[in-house]
N, C-alpha and C. Protein backbone atom coordinates (compact mmCIF):
# COMPACT_ATOMS: atom_id res chain seq x y z
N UNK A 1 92.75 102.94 126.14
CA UNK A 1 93.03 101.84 127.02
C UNK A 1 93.29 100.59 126.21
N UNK A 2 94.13 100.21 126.14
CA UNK A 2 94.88 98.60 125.69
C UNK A 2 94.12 97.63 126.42
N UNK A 3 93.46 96.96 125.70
CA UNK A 3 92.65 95.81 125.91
C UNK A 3 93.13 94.22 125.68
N UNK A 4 92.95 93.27 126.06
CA UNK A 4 93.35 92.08 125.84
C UNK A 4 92.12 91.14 125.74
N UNK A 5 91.40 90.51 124.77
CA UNK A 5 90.50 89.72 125.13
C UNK A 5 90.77 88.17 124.79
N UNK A 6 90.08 87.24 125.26
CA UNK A 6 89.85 85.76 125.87
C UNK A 6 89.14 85.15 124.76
N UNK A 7 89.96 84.29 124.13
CA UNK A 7 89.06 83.31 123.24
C UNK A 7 89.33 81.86 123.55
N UNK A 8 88.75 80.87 124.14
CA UNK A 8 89.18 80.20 124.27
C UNK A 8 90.62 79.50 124.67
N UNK A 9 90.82 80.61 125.88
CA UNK A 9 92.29 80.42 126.49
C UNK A 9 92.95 80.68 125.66
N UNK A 10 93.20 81.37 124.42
CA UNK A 10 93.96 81.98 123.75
C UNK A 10 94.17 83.88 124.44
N UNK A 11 95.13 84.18 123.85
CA UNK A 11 95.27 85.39 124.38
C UNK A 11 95.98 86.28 123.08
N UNK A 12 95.13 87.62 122.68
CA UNK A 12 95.28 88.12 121.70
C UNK A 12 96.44 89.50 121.94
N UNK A 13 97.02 89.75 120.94
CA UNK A 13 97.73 91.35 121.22
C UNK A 13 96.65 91.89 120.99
N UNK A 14 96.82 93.70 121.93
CA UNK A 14 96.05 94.78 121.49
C UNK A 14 95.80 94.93 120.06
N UNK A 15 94.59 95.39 119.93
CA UNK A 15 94.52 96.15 118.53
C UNK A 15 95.29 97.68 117.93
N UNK A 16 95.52 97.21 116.58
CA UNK A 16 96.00 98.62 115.88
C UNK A 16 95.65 99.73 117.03
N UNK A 17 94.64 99.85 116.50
CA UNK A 17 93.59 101.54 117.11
C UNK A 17 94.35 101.48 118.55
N UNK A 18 93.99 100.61 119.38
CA UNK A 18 94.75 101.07 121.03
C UNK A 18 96.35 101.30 120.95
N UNK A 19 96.98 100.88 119.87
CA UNK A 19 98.02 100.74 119.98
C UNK A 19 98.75 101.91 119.54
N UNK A 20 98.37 102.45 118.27
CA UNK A 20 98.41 104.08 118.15
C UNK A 20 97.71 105.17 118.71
N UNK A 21 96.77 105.06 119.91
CA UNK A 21 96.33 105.86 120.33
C UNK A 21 97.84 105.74 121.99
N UNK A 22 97.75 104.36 122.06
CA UNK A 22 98.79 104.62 123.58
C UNK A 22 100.27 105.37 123.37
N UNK A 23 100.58 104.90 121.97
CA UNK A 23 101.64 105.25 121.72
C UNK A 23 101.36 106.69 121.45
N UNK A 24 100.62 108.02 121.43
CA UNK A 24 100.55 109.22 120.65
C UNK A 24 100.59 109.57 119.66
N UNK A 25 100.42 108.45 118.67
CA UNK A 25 100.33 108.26 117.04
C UNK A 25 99.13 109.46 116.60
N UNK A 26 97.88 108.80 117.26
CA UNK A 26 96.84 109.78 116.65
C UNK A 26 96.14 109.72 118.23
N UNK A 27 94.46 110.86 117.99
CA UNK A 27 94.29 110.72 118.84
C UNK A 27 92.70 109.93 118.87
N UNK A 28 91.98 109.63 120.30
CA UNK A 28 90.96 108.67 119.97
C UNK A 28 89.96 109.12 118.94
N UNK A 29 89.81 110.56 118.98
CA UNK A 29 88.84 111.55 118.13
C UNK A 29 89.42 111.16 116.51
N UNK A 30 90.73 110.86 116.26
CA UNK A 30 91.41 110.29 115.07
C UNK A 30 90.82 108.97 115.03
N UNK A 31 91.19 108.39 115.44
CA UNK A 31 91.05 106.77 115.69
C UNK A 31 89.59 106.24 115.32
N UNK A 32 88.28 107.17 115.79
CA UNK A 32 86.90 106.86 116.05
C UNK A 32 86.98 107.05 114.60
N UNK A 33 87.16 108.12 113.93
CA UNK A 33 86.31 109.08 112.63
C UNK A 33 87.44 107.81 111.75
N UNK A 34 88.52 107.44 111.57
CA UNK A 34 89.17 106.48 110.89
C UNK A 34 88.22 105.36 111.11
N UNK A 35 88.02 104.37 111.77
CA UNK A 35 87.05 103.55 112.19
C UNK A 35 85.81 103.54 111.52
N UNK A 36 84.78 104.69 111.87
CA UNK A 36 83.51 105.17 111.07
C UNK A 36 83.84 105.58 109.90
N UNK A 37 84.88 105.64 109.05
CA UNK A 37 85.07 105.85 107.79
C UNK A 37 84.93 104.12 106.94
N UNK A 38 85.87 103.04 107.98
CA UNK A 38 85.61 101.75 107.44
C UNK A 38 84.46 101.32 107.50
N UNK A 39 83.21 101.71 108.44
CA UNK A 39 81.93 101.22 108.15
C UNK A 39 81.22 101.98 107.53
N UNK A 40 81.38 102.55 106.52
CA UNK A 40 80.44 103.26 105.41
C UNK A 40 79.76 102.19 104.34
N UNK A 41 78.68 102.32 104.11
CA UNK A 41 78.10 101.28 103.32
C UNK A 41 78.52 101.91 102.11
N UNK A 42 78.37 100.95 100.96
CA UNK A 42 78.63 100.84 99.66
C UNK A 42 77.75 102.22 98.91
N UNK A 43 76.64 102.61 98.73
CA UNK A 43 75.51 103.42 98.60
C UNK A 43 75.98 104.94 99.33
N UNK A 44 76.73 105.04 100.47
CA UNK A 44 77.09 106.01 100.92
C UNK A 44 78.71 106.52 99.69
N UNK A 45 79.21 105.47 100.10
CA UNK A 45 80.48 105.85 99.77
C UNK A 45 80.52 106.44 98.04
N UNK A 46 79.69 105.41 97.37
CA UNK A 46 78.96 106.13 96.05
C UNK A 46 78.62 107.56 95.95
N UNK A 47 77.60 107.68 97.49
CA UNK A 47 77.38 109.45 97.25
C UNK A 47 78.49 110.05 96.81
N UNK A 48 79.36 110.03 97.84
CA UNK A 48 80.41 110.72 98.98
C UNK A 48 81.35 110.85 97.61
N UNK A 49 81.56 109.89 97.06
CA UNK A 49 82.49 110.12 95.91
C UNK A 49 82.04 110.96 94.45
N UNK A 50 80.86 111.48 94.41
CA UNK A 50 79.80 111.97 93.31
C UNK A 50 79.98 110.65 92.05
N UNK A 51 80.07 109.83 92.48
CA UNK A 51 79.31 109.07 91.27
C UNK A 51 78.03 108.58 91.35
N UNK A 52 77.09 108.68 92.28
CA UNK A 52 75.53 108.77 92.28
C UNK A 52 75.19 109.88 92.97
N UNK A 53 74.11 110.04 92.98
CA UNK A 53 73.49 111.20 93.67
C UNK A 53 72.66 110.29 94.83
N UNK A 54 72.06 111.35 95.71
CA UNK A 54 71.62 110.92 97.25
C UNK A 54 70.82 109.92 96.57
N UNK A 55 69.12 111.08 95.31
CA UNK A 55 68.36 110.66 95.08
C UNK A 55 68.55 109.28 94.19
N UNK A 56 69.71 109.15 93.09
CA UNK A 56 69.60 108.13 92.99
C UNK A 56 69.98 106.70 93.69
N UNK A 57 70.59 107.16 95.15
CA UNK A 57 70.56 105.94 95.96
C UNK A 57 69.95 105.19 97.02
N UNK A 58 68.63 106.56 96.84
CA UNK A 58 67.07 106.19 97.43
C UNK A 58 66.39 105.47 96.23
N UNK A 59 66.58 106.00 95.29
CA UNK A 59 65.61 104.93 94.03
C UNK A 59 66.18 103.76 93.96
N UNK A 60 67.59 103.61 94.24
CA UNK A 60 68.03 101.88 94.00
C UNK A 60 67.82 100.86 95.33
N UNK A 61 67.49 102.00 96.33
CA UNK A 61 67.12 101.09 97.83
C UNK A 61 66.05 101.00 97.53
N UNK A 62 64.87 101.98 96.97
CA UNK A 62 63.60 101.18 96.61
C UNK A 62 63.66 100.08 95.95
N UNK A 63 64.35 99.95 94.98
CA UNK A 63 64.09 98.81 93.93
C UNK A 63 64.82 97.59 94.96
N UNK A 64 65.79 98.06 95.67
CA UNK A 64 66.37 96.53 96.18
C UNK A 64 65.08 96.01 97.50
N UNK A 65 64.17 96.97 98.00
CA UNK A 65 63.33 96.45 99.01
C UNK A 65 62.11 95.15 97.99
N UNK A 66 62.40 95.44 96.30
CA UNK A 66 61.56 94.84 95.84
C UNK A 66 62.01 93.65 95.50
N UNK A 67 63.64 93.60 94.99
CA UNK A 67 64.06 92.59 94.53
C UNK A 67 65.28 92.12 95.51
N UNK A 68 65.81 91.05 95.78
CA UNK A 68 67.40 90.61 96.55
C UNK A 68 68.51 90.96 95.52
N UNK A 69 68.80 92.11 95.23
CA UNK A 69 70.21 92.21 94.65
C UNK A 69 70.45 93.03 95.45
N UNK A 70 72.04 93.20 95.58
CA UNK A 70 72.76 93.98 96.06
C UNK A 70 72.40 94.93 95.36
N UNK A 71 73.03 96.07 96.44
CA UNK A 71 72.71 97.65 95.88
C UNK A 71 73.76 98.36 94.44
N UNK A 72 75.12 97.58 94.52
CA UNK A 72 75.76 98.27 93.49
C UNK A 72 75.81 97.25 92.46
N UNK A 73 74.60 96.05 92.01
CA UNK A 73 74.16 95.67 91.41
C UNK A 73 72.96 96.39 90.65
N UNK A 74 72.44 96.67 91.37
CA UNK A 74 71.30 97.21 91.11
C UNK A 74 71.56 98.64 90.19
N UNK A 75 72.29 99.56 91.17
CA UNK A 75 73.28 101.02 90.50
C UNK A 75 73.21 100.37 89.33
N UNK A 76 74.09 99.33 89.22
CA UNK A 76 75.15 98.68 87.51
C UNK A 76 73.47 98.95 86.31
N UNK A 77 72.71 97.86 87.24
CA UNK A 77 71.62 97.71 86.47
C UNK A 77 70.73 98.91 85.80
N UNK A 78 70.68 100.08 86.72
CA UNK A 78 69.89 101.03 86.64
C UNK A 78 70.56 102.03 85.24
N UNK A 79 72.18 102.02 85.25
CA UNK A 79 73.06 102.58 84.84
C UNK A 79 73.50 103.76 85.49
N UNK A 80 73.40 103.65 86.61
CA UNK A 80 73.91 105.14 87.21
C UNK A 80 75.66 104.49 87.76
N UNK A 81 75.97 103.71 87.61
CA UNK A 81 77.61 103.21 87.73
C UNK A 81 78.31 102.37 86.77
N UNK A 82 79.36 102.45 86.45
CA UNK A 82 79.92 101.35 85.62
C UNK A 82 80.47 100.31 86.43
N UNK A 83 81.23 99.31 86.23
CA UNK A 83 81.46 98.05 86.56
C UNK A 83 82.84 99.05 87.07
N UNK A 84 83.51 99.23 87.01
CA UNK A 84 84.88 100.74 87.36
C UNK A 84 84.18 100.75 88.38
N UNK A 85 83.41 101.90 88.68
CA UNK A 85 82.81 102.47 89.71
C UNK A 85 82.90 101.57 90.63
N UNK A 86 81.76 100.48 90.18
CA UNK A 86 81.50 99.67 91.70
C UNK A 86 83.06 99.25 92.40
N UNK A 87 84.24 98.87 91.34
CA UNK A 87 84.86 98.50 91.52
C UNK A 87 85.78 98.69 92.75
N UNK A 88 85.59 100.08 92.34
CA UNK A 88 86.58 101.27 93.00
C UNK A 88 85.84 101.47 94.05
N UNK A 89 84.66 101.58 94.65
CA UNK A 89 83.98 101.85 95.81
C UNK A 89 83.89 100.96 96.64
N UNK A 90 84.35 99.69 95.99
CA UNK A 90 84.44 98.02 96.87
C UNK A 90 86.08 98.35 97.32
N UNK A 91 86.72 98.45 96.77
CA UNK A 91 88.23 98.48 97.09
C UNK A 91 88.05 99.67 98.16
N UNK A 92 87.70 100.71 97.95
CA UNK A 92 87.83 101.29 98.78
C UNK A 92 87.29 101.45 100.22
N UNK A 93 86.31 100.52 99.92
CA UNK A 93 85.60 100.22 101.53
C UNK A 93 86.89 98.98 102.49
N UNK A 94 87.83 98.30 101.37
CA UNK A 94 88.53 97.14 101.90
C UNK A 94 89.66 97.84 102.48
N UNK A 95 89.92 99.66 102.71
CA UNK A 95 91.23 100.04 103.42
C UNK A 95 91.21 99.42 104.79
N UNK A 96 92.53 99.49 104.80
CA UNK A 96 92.29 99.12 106.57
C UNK A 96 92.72 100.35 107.46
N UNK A 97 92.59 100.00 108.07
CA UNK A 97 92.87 101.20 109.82
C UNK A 97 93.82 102.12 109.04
N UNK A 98 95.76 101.59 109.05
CA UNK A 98 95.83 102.23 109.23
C UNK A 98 96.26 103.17 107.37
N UNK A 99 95.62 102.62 106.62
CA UNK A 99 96.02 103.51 104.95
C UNK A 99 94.76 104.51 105.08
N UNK A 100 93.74 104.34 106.24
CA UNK A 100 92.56 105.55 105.86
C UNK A 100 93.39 106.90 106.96
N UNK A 101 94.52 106.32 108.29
CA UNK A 101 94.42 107.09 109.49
C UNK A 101 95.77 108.11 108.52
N UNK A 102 96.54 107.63 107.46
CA UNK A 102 97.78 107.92 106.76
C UNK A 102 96.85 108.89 105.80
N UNK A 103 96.05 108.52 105.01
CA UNK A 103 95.39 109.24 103.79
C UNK A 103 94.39 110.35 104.56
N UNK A 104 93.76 110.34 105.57
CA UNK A 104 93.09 111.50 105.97
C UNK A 104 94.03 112.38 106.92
N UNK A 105 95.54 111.94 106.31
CA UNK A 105 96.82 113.23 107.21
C UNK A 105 96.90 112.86 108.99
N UNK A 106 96.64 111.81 109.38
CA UNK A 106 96.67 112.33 111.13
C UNK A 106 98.01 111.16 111.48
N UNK A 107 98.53 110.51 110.54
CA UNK A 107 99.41 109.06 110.72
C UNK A 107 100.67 108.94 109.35
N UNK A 108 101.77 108.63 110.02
CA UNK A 108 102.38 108.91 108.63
C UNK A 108 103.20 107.70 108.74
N UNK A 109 103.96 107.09 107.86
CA UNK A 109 103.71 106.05 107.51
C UNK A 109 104.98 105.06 108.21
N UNK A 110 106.05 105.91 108.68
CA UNK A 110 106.75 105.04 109.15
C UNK A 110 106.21 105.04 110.81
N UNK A 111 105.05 106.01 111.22
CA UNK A 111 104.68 105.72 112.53
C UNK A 111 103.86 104.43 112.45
N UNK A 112 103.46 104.28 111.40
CA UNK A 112 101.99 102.98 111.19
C UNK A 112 103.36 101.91 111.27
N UNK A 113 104.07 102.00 110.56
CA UNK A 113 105.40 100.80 110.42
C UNK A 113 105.58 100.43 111.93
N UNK A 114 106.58 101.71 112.99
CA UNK A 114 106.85 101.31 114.37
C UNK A 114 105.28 100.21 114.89
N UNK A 115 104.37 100.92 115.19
CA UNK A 115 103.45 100.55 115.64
C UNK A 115 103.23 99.35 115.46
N UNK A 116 102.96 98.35 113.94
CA UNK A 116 102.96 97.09 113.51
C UNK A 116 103.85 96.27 114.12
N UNK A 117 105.53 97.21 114.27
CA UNK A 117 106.36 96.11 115.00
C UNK A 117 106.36 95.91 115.79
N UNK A 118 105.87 97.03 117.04
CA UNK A 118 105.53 97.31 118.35
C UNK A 118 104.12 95.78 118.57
N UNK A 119 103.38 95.84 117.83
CA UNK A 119 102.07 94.77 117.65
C UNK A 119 102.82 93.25 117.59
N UNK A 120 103.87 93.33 116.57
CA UNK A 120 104.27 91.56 116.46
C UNK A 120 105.65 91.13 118.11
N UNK A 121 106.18 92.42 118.45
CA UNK A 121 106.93 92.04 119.28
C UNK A 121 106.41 92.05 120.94
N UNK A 122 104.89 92.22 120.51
CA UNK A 122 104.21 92.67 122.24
C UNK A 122 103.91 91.05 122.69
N UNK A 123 104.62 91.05 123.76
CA UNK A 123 104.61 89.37 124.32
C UNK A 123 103.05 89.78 124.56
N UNK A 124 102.76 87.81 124.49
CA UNK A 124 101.19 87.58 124.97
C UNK A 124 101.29 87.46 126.29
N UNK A 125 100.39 88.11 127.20
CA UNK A 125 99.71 87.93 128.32
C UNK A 125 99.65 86.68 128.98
N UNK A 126 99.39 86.14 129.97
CA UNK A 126 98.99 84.65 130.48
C UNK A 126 97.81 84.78 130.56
């Protein structure tokens, strides 16, 4: 469902996600798991990629309940990551919608293109 929301008498276009799901781009079951892929914390995505292990990203959440550093500070500190690593696990949390919905195969790339233009040419609402 294509949504429109209200900010201060402003009026926004739909989002990406509604916009390739109305169009038959992908489907919402696509759309959700793309979505929950951008909120993966830093510590996960570390697992997920084998450059830490589970256990060592329970020992660096202990140490961060003791001290305020960030967690892939802490990794750096412990030595279970290089300054690379973190690097690459920060960039990769910064994909957006649609380079994760293209890279996990369900979106290809000149459909993400239509869609964007479909987004800048959708008149605003009153």
């Amino acid at each position: 469902m294509v949504e429109h929301s209200e900010e201060k008498g402003r009026q926004y276009k739909p989002k990406l996600g509604n916009t390739l799901v109305s169009k038959g781009y992908v489907t919402e079951e696509e759309l959700y798991k793309a979505l929950s892929e951008q909120r993966v914390r830093l510590g996960e995505v570390l697992v997920r990629s084998d450059r830490i292990t589970a256990e060592q990203l329970h020992i660096a959440l202990s140490h961060q309940k003791k001290e305020s550093i960030k967690i892939g500070e802490i990794c750096k500190k412990m030595g279970y990551i290089t300054s690379e690593d973190l690097n690459w696990a920060l960039n990769r949390m910064k994909r957006r919608l649609g380079e994760i919905l293209i890279e996990i195969g369900v979106l290809k790339n000149n459909e993400l293109q239509h869609a964007l233009a479909l987004q800048k040419e959708s008149p605003q609402d009153p």
